[in-house]
N, C-alpha and C. Protein backbone atom coordinates (compact mmCIF):
# COMPACT_ATOMS: atom_id res chain seq x y z
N UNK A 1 10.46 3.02 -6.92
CA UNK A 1 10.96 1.75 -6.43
C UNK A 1 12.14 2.06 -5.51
N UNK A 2 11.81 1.36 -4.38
CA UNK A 2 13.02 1.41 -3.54
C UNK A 2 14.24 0.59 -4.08
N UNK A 3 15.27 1.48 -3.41
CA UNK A 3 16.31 1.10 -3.78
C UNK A 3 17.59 -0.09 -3.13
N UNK A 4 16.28 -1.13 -2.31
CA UNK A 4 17.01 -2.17 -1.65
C UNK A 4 16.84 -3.61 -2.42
N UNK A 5 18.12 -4.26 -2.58
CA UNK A 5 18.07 -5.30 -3.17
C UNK A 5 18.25 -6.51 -1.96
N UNK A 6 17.82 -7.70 -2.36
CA UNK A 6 17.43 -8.60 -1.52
C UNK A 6 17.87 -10.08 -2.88
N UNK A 7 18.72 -10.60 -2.05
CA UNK A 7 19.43 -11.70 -2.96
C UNK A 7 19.58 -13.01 -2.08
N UNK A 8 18.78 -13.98 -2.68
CA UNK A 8 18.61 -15.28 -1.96
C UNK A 8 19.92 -16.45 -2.96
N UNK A 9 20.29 -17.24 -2.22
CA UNK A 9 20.63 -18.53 -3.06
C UNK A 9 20.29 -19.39 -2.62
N UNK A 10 20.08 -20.47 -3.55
CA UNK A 10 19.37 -21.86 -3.27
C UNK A 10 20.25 -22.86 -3.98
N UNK A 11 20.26 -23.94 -3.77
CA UNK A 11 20.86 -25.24 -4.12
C UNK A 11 19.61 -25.65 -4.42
N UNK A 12 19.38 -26.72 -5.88
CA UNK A 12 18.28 -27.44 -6.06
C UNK A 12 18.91 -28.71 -7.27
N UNK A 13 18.81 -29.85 -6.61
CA UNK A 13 19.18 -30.83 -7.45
C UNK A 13 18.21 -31.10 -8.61
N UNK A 14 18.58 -30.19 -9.39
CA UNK A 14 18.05 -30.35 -10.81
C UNK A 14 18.52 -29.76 -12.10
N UNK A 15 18.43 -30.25 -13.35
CA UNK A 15 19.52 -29.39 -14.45
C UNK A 15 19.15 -27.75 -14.51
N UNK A 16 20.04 -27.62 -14.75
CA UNK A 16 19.92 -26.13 -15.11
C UNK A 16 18.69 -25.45 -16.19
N UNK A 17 18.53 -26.35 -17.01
CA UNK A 17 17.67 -25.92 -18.27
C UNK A 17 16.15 -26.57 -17.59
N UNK A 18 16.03 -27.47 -16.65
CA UNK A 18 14.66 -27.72 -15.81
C UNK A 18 14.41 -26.44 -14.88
N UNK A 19 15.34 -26.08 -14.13
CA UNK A 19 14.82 -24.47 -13.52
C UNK A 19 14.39 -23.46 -14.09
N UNK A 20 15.53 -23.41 -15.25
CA UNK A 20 15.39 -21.98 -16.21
C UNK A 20 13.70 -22.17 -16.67
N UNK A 21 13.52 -23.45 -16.89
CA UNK A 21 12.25 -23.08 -18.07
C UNK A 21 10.74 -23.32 -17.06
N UNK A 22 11.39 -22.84 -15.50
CA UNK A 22 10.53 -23.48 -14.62
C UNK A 22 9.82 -22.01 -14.24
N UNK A 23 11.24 -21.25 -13.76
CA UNK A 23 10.91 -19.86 -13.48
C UNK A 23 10.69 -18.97 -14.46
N UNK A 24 11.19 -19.23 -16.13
CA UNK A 24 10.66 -18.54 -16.79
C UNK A 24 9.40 -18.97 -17.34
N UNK A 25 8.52 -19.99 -17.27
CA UNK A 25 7.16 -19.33 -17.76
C UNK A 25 6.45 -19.15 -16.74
N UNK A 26 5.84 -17.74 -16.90
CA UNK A 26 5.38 -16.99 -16.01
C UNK A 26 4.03 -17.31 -15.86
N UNK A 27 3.36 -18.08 -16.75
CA UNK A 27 2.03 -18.97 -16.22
C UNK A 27 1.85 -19.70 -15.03
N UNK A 28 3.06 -20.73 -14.94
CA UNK A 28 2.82 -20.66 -13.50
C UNK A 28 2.99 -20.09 -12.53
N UNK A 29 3.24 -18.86 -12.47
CA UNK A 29 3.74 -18.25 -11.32
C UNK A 29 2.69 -18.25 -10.17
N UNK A 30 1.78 -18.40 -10.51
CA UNK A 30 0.77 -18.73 -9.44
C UNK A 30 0.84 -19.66 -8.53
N UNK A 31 1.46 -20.80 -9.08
CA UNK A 31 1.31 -22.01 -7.98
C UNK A 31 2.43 -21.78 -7.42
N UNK A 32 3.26 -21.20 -7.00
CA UNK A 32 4.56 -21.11 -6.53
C UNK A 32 4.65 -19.71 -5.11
N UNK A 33 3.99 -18.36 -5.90
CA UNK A 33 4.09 -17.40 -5.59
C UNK A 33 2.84 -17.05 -4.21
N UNK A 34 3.56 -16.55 -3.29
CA UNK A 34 2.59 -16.41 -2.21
C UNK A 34 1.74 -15.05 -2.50
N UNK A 35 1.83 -14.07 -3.47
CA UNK A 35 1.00 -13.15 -3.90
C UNK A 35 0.76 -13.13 -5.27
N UNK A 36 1.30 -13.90 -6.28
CA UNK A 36 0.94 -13.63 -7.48
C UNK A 36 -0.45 -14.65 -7.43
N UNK A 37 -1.07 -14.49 -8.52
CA UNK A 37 -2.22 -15.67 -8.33
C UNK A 37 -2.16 -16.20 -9.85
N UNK A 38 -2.00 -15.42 -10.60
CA UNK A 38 -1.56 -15.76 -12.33
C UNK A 38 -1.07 -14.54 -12.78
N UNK A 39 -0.47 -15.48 -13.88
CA UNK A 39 0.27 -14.34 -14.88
C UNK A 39 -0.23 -14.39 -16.54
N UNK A 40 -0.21 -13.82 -17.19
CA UNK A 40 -0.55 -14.24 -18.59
C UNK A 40 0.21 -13.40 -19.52
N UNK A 41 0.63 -13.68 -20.40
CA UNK A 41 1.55 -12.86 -21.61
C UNK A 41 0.74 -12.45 -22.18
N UNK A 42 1.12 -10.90 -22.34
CA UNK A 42 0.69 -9.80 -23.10
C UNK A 42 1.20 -9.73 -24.61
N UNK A 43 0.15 -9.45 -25.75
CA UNK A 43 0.29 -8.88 -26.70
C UNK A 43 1.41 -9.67 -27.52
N UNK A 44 0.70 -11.18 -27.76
CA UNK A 44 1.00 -11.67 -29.01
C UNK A 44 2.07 -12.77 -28.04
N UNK A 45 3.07 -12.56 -27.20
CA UNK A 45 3.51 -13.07 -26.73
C UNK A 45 3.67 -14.62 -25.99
N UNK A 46 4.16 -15.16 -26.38
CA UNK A 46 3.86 -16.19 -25.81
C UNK A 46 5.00 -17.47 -25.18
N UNK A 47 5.66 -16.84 -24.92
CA UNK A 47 7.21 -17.61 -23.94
C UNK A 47 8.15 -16.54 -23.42
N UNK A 48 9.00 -16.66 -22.90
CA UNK A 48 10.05 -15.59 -22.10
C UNK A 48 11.42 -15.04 -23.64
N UNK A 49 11.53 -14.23 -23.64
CA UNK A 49 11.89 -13.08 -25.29
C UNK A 49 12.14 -11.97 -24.48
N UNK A 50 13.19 -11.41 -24.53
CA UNK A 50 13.69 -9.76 -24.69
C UNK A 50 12.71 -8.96 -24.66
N UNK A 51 11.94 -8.39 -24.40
CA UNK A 51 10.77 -7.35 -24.51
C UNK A 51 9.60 -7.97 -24.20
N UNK A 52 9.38 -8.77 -24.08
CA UNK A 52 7.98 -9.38 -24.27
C UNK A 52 7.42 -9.05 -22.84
N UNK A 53 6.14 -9.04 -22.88
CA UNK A 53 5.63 -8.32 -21.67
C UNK A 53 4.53 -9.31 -20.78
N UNK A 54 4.37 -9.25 -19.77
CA UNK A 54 2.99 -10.18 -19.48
C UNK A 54 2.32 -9.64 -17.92
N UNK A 55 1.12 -9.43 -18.18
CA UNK A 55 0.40 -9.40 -16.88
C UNK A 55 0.24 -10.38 -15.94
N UNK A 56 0.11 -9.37 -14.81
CA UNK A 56 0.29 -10.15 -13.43
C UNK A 56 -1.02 -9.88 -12.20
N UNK A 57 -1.76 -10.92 -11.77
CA UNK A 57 -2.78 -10.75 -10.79
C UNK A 57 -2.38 -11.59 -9.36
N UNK A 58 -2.36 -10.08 -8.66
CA UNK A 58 -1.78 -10.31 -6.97
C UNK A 58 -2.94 -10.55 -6.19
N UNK A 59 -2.66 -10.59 -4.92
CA UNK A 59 -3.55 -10.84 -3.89
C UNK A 59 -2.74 -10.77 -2.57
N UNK A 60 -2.99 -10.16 -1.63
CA UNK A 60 -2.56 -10.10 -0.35
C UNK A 60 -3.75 -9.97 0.52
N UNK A 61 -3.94 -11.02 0.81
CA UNK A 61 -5.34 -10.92 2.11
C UNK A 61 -6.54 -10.65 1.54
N UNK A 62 -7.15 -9.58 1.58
CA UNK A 62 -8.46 -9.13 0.59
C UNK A 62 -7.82 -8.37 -0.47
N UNK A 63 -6.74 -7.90 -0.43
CA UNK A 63 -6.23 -6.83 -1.39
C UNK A 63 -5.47 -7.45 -2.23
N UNK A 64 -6.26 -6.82 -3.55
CA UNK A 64 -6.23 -7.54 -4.71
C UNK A 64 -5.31 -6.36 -5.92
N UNK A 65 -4.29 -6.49 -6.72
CA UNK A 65 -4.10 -5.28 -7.97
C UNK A 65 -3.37 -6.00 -9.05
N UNK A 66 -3.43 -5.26 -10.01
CA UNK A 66 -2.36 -5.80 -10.77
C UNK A 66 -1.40 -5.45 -11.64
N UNK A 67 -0.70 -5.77 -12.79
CA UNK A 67 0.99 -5.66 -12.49
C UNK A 67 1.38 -6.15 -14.04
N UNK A 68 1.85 -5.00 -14.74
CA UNK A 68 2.71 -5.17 -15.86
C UNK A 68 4.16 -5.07 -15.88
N UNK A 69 4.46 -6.73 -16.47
CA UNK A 69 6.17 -6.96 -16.10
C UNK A 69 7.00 -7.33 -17.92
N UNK A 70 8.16 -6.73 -17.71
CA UNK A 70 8.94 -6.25 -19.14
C UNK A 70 9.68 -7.63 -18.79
N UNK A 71 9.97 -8.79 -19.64
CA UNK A 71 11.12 -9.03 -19.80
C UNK A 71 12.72 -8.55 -20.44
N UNK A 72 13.43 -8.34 -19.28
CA UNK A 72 14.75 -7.50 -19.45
C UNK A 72 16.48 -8.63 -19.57
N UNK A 73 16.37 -9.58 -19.03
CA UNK A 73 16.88 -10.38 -19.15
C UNK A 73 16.48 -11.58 -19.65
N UNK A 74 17.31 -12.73 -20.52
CA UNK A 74 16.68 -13.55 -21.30
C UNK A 74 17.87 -14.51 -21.97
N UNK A 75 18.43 -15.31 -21.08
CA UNK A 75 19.44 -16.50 -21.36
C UNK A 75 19.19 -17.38 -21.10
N UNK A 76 18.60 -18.39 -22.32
CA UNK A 76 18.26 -19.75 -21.49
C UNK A 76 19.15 -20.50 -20.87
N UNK A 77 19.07 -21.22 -19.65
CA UNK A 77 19.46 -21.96 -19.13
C UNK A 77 20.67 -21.24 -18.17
N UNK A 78 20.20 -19.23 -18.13
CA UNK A 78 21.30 -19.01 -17.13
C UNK A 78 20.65 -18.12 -16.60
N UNK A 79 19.95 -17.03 -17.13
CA UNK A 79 19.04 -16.10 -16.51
C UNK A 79 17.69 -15.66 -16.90
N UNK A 80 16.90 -15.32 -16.42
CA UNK A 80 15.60 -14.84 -16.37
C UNK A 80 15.28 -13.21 -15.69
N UNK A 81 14.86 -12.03 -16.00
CA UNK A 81 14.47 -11.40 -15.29
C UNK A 81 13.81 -10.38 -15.64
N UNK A 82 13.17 -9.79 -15.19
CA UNK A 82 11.50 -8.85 -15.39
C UNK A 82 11.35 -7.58 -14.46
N UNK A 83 11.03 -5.97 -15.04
CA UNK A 83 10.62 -4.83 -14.45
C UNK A 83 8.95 -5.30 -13.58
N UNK A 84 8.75 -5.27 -12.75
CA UNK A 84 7.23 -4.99 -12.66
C UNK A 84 6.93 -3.65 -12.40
N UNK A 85 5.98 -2.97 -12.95
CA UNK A 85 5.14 -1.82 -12.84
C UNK A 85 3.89 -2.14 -12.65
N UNK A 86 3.09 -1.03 -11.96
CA UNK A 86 1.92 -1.45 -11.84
C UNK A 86 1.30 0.66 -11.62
N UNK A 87 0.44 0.80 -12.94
CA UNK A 87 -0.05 1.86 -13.29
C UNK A 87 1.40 2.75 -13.51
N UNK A 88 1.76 3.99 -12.99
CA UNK A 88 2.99 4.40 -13.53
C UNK A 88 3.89 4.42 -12.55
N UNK A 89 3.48 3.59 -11.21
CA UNK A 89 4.75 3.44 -10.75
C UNK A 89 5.99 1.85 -10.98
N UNK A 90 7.11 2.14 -10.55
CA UNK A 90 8.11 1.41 -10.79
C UNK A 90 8.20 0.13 -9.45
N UNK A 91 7.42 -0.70 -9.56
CA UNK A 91 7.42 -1.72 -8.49
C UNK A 91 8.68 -2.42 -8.06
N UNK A 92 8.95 -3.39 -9.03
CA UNK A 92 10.36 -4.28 -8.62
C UNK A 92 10.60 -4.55 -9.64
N UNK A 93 12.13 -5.25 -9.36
CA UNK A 93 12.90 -5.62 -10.34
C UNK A 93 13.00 -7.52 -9.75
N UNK A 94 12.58 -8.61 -10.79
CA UNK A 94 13.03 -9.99 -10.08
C UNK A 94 14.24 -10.15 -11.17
N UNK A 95 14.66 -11.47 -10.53
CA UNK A 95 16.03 -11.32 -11.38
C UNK A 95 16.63 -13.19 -10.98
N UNK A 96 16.36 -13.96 -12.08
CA UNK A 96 17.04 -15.26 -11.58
C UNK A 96 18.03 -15.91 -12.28
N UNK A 97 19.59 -16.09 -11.84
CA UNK A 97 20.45 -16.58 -12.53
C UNK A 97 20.56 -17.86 -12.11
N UNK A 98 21.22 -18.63 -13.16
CA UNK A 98 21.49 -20.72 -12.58
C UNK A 98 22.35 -20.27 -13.24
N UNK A 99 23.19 -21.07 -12.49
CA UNK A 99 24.50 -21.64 -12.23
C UNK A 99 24.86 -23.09 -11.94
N UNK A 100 24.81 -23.85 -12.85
CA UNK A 100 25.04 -25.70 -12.58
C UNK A 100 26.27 -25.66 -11.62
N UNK A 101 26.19 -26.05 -10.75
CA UNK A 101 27.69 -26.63 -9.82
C UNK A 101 28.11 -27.75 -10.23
N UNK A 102 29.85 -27.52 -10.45
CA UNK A 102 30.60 -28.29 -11.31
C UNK A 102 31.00 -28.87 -10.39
């Protein structure tokens, strides 16, 4: 995995605990994501947890693979974030914090 990070911010008028539980289930990540197409939790799993793991099916044009992601971060209503690997290499790191503006 390369070693460039890429950090967006967004403003979105909505509570904090409506985002958090928006970007963390990773079921939808499909309708959102311009390459994921679904995601599904792995191995018993079944919501965003410290370890918990879940597969991921991409798509870019005809090219199709897919993608085992660790949950590594796990605060509701402040952060979300996940390793992806895919076979034994080290893909990306996503990473989403909220922050309510006071």
């Amino acid at each position: 995995m390369a070693d460039t990070q890429v950090d967006v911010t967004r403003r979105i008028a909505a509570p904090a605990s409506t985002i958090w539980r928006m970007v963390s289930d990773v079921t939808r990540m499909g309708e959102w994501s311009p390459e994921t197409t679904s995601a599904t939790w792995k191995k018993g799993a079944n919501g965003p947890t410290l370890g918990a793991r879940f597969s991921g099916k991409n798509r870019n044009g005809r090219k199709t693979w897919s993608t085992v992601c660790t949950v590594d971060e796990c605060e509701p209503d402040r952060t979300f974030g996940f390793a992806v690997t895919a076979g034994p290499f080290k893909v990306a790191h996503w990473s989403y914090r909220i922050e309510p503006e006071i």
